[in-house]
Protein backbone atom coordinates (compact mmCIF):
# COMPACT_ATOMS: atom_id res chain seq x y z
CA UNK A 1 16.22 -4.37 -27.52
CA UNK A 2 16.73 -1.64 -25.09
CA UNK A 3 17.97 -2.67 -21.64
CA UNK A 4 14.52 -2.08 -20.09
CA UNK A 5 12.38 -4.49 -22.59
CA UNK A 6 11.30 -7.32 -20.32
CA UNK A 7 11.60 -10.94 -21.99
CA UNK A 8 9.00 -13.15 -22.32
CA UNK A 9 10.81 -15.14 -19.27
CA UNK A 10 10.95 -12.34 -16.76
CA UNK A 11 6.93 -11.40 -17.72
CA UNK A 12 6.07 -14.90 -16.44
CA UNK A 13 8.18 -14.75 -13.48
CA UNK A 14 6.80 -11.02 -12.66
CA UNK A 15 2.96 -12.57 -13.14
CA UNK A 16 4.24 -15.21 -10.63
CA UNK A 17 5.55 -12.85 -8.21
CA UNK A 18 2.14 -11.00 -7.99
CA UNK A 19 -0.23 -13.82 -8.17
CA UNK A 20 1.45 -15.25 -5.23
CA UNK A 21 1.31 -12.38 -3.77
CA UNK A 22 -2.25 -11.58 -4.31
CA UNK A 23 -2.80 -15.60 -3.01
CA UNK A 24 -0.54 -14.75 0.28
CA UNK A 25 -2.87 -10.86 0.48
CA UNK A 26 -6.21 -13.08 0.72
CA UNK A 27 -4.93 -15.86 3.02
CA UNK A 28 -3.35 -13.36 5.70
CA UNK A 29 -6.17 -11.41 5.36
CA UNK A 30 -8.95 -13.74 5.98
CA UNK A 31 -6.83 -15.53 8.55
CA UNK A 32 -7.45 -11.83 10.06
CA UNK A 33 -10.77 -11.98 10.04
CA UNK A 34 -10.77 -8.73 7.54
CA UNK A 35 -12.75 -7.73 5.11
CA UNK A 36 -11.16 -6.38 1.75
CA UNK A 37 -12.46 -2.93 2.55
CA UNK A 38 -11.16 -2.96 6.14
CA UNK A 39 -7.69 -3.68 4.57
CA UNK A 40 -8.35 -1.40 2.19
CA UNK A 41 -9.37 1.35 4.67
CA UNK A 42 -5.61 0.48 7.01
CA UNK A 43 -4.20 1.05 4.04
CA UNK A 44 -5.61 4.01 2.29
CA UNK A 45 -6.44 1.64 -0.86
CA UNK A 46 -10.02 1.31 -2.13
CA UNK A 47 -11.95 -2.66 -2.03
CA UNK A 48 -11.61 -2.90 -6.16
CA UNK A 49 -8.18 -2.02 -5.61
CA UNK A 50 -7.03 -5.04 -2.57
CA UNK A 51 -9.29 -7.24 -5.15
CA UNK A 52 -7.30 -6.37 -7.73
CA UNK A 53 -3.65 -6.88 -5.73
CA UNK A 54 -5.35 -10.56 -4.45
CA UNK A 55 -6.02 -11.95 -8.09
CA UNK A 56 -2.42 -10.54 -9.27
CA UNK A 57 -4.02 -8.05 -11.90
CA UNK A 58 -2.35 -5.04 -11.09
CA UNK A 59 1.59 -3.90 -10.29
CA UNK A 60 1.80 -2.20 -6.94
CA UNK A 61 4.34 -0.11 -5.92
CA UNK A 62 6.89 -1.31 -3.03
CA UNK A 63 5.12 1.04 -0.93
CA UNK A 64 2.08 -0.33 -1.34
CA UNK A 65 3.45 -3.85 -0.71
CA UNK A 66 4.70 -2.83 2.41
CA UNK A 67 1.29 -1.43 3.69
CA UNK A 68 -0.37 -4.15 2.95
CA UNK A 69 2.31 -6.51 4.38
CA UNK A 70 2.50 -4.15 7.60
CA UNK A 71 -1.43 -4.29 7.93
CA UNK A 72 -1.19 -8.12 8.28
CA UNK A 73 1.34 -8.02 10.54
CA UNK A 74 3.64 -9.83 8.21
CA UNK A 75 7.27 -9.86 6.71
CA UNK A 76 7.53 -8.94 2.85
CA UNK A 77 9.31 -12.27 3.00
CA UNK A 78 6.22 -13.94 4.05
CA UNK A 79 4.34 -12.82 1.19
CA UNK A 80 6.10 -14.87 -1.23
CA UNK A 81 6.53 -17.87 0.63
């Protein structure tokens, strides 16, 4: 198994990690008052794509995170809390 192979363990934890992350995305947002295209639009991300981030069906780059996190004024921290 090459040292890059993900086990069945660490793909559940990662599908964790970005559902609540996705959860965290929608709450903040809507606690905003924002729409998924007005995120979308602070951070240069199409609607399908914050949809996508908010149900946890898509890996996002740490960039990405942190646009999203900065847009809604929170902590990357927060997001997995």
């Amino acid at each position: 198994m090459s040292k890059n192979a993900m086990l069945p363990e660490s793909q559940k934890a990662v599908q964790l990690l970005k559902v609540q992350f996705g959860l965290n995305v929608k709450r903040y947002r809507k606690n905003a008052s924002l729409s998924q295209l007005e995120l979308g639009q602070k951070t240069g991300q199409t609607q399908p794509q914050i949809s996508a981030i908010e149900n946890g069906r898509v890996n996002i780059s740490f960039e990405k995170m942190a646009l999203v996190t900065f847009a809604l004024k929170k902590t990357i921290s927060d997001m997995f809390l």
